[in-house]
PDB file of N, CA and C in Angstrom:
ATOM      1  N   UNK A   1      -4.208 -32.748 -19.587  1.00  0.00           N
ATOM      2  CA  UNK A   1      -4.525 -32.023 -18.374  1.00  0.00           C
ATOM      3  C   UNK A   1      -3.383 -32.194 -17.376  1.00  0.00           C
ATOM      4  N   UNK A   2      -3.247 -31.141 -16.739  1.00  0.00           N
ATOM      5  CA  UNK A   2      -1.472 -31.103 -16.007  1.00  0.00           C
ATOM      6  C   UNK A   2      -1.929 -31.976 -14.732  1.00  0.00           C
ATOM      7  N   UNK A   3      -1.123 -32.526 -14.157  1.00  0.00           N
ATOM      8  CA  UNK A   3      -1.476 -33.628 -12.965  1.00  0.00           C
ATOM      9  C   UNK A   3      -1.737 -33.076 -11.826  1.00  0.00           C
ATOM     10  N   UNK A   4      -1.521 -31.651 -11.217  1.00  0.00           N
ATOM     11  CA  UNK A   4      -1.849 -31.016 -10.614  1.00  0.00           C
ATOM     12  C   UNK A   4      -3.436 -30.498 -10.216  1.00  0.00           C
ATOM     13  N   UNK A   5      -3.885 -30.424 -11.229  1.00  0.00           N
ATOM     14  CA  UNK A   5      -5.449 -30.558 -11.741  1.00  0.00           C
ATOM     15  C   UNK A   5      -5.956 -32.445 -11.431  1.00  0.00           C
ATOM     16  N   UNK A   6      -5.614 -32.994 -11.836  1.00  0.00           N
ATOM     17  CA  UNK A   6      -6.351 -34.323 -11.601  1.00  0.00           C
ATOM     18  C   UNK A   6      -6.531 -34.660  -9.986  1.00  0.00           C
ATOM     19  N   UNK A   7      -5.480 -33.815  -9.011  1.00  0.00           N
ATOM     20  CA  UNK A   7      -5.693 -34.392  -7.426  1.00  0.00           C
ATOM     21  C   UNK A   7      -7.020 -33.769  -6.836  1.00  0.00           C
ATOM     22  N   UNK A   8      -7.530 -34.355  -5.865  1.00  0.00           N
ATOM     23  CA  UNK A   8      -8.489 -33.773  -5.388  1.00  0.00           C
ATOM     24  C   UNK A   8      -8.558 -32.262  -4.801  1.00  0.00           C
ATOM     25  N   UNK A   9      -7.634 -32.536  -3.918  1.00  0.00           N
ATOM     26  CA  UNK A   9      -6.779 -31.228  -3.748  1.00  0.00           C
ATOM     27  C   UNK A   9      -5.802 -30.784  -3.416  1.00  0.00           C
ATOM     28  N   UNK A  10      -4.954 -30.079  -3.864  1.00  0.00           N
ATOM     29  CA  UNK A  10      -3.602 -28.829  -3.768  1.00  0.00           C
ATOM     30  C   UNK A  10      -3.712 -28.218  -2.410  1.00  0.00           C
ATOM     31  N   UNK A  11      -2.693 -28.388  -1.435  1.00  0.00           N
ATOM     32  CA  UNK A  11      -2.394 -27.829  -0.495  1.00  0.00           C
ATOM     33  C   UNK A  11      -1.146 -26.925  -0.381  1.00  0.00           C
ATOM     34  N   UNK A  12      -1.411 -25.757  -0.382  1.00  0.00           N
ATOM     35  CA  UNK A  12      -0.274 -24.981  -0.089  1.00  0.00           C
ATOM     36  C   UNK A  12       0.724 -24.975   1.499  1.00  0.00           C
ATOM     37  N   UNK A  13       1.993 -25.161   1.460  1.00  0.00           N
ATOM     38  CA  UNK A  13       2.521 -24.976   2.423  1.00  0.00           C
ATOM     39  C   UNK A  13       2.716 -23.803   3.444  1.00  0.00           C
ATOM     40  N   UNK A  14       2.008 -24.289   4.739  1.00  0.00           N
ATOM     41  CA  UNK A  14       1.899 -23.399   5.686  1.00  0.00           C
ATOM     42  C   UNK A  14       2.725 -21.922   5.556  1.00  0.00           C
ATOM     43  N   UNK A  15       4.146 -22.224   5.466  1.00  0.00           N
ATOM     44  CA  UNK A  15       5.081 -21.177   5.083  1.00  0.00           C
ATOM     45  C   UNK A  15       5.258 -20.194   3.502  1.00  0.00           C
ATOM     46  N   UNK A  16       4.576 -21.052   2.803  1.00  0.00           N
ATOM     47  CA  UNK A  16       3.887 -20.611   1.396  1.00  0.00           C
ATOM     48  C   UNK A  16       2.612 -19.320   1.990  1.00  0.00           C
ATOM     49  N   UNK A  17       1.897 -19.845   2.303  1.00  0.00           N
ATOM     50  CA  UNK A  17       0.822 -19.142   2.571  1.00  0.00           C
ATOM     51  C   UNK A  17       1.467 -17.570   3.523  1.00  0.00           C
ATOM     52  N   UNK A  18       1.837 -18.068   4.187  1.00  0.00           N
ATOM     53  CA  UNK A  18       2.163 -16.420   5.329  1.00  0.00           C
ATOM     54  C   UNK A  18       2.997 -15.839   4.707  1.00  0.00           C
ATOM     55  N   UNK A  19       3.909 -16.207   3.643  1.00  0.00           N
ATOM     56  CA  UNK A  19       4.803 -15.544   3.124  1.00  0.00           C
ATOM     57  C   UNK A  19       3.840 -14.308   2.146  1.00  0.00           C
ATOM     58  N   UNK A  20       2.918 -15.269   0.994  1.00  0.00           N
ATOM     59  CA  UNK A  20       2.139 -14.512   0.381  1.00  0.00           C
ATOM     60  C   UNK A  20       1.069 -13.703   1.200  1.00  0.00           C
ATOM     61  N   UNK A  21       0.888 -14.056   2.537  1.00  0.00           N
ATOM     62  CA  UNK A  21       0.171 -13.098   3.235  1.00  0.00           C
ATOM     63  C   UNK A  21       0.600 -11.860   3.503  1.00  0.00           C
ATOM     64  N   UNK A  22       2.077 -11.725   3.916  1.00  0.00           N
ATOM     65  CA  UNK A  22       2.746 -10.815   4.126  1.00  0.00           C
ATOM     66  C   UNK A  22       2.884  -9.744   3.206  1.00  0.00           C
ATOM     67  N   UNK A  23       3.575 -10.776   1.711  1.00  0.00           N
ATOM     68  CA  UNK A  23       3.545  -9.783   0.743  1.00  0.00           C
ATOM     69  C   UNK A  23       2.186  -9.216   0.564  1.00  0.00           C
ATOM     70  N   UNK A  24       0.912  -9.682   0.768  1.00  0.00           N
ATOM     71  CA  UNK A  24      -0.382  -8.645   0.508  1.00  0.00           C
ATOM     72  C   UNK A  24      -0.089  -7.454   0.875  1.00  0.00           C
ATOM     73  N   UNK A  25      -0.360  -7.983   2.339  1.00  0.00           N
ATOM     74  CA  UNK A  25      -0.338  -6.913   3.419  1.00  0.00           C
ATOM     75  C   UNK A  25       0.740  -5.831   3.140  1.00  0.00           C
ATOM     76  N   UNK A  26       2.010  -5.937   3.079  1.00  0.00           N
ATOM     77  CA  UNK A  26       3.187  -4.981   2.851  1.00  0.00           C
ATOM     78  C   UNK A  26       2.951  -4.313   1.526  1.00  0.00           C
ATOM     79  N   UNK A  27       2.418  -4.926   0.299  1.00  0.00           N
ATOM     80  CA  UNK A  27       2.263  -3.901  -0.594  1.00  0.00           C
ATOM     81  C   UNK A  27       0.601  -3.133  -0.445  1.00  0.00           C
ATOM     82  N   UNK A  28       0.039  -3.508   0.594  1.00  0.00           N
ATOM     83  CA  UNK A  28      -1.289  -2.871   0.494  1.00  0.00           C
ATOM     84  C   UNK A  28      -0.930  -1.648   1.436  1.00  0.00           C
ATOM     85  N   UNK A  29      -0.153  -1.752   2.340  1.00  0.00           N
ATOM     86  CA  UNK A  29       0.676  -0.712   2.860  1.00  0.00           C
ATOM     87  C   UNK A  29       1.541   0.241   2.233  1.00  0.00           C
ATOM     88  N   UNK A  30       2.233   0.043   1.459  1.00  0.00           N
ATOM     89  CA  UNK A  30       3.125   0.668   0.438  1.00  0.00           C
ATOM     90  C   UNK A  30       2.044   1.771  -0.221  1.00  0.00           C
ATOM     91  N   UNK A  31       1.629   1.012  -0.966  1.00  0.00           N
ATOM     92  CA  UNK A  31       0.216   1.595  -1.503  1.00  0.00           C
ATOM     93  C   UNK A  31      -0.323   2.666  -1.612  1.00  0.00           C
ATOM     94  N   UNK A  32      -1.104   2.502   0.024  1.00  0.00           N
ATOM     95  CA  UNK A  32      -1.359   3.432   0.666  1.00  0.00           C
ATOM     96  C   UNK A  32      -0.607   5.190   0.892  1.00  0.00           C
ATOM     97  N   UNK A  33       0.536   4.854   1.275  1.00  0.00           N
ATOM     98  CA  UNK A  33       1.215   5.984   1.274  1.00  0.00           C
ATOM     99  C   UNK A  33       1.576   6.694   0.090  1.00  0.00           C
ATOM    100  N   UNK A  34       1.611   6.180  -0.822  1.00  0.00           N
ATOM    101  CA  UNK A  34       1.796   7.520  -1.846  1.00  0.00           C
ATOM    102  C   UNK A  34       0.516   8.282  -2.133  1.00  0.00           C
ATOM    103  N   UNK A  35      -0.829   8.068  -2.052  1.00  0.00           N
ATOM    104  CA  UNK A  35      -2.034   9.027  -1.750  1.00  0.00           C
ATOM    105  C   UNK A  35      -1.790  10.153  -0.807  1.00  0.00           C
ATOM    106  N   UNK A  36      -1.210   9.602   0.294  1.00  0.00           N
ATOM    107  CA  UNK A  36      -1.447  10.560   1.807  1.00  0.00           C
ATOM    108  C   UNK A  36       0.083  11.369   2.085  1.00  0.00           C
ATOM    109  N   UNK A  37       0.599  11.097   0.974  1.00  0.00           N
ATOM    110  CA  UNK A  37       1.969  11.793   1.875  1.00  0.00           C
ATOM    111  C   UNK A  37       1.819  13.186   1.145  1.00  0.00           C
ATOM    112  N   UNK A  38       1.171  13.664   0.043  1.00  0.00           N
ATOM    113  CA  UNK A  38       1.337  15.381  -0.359  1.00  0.00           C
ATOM    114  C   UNK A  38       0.466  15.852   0.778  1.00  0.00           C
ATOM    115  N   UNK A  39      -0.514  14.913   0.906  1.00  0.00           N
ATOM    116  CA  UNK A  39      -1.116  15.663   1.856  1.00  0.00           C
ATOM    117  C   UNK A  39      -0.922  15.897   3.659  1.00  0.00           C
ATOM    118  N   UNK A  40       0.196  14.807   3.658  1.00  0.00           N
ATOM    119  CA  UNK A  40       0.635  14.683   4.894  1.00  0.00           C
ATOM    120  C   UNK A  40       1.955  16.234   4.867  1.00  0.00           C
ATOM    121  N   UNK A  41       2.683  15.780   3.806  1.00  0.00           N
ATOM    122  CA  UNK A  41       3.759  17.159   3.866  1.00  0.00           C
ATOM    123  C   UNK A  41       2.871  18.263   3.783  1.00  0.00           C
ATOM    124  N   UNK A  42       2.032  18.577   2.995  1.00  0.00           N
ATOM    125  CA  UNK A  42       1.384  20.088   3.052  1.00  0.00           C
ATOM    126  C   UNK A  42       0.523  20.757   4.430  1.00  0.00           C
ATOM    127  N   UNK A  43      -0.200  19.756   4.876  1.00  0.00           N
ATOM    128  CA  UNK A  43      -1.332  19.748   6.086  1.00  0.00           C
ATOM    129  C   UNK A  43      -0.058  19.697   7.365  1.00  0.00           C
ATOM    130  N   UNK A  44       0.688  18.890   8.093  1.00  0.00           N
ATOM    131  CA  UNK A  44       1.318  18.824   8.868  1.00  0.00           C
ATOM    132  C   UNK A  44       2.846  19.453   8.897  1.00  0.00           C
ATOM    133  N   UNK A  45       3.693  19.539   7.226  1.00  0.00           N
ATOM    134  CA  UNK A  45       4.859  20.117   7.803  1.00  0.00           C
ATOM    135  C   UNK A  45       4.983  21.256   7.093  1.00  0.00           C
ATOM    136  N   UNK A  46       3.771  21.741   6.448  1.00  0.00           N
ATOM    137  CA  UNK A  46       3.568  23.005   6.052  1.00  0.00           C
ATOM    138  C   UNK A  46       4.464  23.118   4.579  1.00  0.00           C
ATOM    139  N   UNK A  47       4.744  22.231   4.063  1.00  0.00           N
ATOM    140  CA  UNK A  47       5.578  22.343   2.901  1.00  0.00           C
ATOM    141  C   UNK A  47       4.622  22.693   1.259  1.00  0.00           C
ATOM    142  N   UNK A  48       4.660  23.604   0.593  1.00  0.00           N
ATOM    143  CA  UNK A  48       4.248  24.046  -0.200  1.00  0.00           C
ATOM    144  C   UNK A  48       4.192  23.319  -1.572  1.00  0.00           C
ATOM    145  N   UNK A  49       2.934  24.110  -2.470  1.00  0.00           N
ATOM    146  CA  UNK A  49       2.639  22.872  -2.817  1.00  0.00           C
ATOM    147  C   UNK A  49       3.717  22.885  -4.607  1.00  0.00           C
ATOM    148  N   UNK A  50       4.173  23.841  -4.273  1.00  0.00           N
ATOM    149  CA  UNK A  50       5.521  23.594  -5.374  1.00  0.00           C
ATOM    150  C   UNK A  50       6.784  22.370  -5.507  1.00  0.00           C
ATOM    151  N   UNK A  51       6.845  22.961  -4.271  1.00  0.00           N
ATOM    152  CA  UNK A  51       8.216  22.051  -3.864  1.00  0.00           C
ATOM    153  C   UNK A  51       7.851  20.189  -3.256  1.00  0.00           C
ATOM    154  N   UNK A  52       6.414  19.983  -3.263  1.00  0.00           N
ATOM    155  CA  UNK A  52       5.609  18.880  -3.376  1.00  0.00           C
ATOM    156  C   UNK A  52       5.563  18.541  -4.885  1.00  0.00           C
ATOM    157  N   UNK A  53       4.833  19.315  -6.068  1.00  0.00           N
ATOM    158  CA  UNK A  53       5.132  18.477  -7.338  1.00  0.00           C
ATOM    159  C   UNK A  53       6.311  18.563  -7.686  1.00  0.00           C
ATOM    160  N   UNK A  54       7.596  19.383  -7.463  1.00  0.00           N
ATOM    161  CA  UNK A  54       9.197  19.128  -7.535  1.00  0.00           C
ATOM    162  C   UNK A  54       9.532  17.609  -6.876  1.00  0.00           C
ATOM    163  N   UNK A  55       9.122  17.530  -5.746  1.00  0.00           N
ATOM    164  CA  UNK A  55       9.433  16.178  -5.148  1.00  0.00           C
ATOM    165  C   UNK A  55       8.859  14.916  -5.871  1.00  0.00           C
ATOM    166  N   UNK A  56       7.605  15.066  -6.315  1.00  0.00           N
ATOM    167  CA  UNK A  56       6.512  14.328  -7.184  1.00  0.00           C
ATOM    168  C   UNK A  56       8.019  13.597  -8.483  1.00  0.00           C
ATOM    169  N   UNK A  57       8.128  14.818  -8.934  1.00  0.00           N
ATOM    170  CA  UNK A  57       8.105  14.840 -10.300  1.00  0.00           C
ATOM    171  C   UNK A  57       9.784  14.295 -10.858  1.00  0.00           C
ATOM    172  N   UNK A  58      10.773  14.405  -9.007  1.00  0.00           N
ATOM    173  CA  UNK A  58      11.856  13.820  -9.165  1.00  0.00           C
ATOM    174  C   UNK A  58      11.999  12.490  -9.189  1.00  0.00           C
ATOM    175  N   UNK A  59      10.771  11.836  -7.897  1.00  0.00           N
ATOM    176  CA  UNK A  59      10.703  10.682  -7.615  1.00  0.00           C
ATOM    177  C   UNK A  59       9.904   9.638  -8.998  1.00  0.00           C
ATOM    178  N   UNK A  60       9.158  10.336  -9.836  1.00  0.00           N
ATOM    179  CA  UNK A  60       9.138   9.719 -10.931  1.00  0.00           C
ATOM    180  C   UNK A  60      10.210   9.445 -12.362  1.00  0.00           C
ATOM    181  N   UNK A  61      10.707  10.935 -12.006  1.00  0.00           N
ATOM    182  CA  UNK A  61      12.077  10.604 -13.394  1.00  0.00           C
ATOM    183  C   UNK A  61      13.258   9.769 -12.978  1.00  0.00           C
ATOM    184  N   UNK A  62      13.241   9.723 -11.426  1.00  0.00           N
ATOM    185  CA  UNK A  62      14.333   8.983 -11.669  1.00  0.00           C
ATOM    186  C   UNK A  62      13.804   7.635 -11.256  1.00  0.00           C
ATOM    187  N   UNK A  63      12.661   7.245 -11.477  1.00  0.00           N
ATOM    188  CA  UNK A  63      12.141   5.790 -11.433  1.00  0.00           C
ATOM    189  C   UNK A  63      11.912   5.177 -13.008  1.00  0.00           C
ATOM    190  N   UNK A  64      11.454   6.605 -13.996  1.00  0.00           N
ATOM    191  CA  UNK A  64      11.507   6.216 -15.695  1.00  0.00           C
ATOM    192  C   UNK A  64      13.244   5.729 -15.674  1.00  0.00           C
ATOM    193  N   UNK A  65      14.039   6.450 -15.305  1.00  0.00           N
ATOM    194  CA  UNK A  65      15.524   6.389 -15.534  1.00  0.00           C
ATOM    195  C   UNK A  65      15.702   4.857 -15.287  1.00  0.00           C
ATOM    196  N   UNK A  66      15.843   4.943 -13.923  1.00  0.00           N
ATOM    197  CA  UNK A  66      16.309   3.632 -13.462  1.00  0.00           C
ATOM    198  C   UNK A  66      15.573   2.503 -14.252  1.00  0.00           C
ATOM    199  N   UNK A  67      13.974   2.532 -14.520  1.00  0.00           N
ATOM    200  CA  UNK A  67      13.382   1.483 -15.286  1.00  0.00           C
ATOM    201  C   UNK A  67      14.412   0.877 -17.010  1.00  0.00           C
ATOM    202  N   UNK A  68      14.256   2.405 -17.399  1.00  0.00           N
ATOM    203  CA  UNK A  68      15.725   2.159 -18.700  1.00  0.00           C
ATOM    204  C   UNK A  68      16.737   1.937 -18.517  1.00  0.00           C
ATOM    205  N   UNK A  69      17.715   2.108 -17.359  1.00  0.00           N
ATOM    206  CA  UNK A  69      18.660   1.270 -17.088  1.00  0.00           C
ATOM    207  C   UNK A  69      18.703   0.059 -17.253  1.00  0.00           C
ATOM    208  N   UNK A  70      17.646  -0.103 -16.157  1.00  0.00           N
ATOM    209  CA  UNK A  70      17.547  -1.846 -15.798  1.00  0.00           C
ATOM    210  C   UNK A  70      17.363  -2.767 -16.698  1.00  0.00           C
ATOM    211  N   UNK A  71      16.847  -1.828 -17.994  1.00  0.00           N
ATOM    212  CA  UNK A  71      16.476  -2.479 -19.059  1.00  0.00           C
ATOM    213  C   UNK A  71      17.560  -2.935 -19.678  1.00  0.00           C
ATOM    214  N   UNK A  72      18.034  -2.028 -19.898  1.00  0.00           N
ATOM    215  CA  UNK A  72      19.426  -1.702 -20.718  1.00  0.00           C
ATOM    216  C   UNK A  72      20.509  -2.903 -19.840  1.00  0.00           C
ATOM    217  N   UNK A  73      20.607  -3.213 -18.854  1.00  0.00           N
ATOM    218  CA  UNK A  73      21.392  -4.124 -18.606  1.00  0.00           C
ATOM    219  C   UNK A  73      21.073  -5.524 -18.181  1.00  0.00           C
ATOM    220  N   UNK A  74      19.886  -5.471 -18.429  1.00  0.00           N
ATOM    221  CA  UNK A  74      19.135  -7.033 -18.472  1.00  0.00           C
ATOM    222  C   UNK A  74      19.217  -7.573 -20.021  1.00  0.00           C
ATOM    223  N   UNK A  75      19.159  -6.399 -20.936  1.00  0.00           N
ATOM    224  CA  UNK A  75      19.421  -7.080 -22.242  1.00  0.00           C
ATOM    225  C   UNK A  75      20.906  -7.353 -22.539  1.00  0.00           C
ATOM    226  N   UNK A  76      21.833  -6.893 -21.697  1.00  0.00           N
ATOM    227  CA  UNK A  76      23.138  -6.523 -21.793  1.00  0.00           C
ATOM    228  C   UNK A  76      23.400  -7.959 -21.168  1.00  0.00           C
ATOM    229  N   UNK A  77      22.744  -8.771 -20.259  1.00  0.00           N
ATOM    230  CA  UNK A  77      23.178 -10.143 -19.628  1.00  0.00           C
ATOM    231  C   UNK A  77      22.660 -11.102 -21.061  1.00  0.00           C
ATOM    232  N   UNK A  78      21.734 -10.981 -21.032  1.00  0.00           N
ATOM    233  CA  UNK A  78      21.319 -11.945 -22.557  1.00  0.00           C
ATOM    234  C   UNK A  78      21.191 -13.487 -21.740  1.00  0.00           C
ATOM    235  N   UNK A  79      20.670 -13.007 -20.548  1.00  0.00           N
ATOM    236  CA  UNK A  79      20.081 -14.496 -20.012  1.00  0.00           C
ATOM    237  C   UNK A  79      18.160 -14.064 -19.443  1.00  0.00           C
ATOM    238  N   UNK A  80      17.957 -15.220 -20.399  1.00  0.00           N
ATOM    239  CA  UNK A  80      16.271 -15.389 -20.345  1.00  0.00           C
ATOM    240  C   UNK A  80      15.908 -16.622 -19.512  1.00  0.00           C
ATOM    241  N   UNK A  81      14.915 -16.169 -19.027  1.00  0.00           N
ATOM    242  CA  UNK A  81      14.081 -17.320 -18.170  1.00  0.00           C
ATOM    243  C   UNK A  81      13.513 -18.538 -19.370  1.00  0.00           C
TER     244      UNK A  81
END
């Protein structure tokens, strides 16, 4: 049993804690906005709903892309955790 487990109890450091608070909060924010923004461009700046799945559909290929890149040159370092 790891010794971490045997103490009564584990206290996280003050600055531990707000850090992971933050990150909640900032990706629960992130989040959020990709639901509301077709509907924010279509409803408020009148942008159509073509040139919304064009925008959709760039911001995903070039996130597949970049994912295979990244791949491609993380195996290219040949250093593992």
């Amino acid at each position: 049993m790891p010794e971490i487990l045997n103490t009564k109890r584990y206290k996280l450091d003050k600055n531990v804690f707000t850090l992971g608070l933050v990150s909640l909060f900032t990706d629960i924010s992130s989040q959020m906005i990709y639901p509301l923004l077709p509907i924010f461009l279509s409803s408020v700046l009148g942008v159509g709903v073509a040139f919304i799945g064009l925008l959709e559909g760039i911001a995903e290929a070039s996130a597949s892309i970049l994912k295979v890149l990244s791949g491609w040159y993380s195996d290219k370092l040949k250093k593992r955790k």
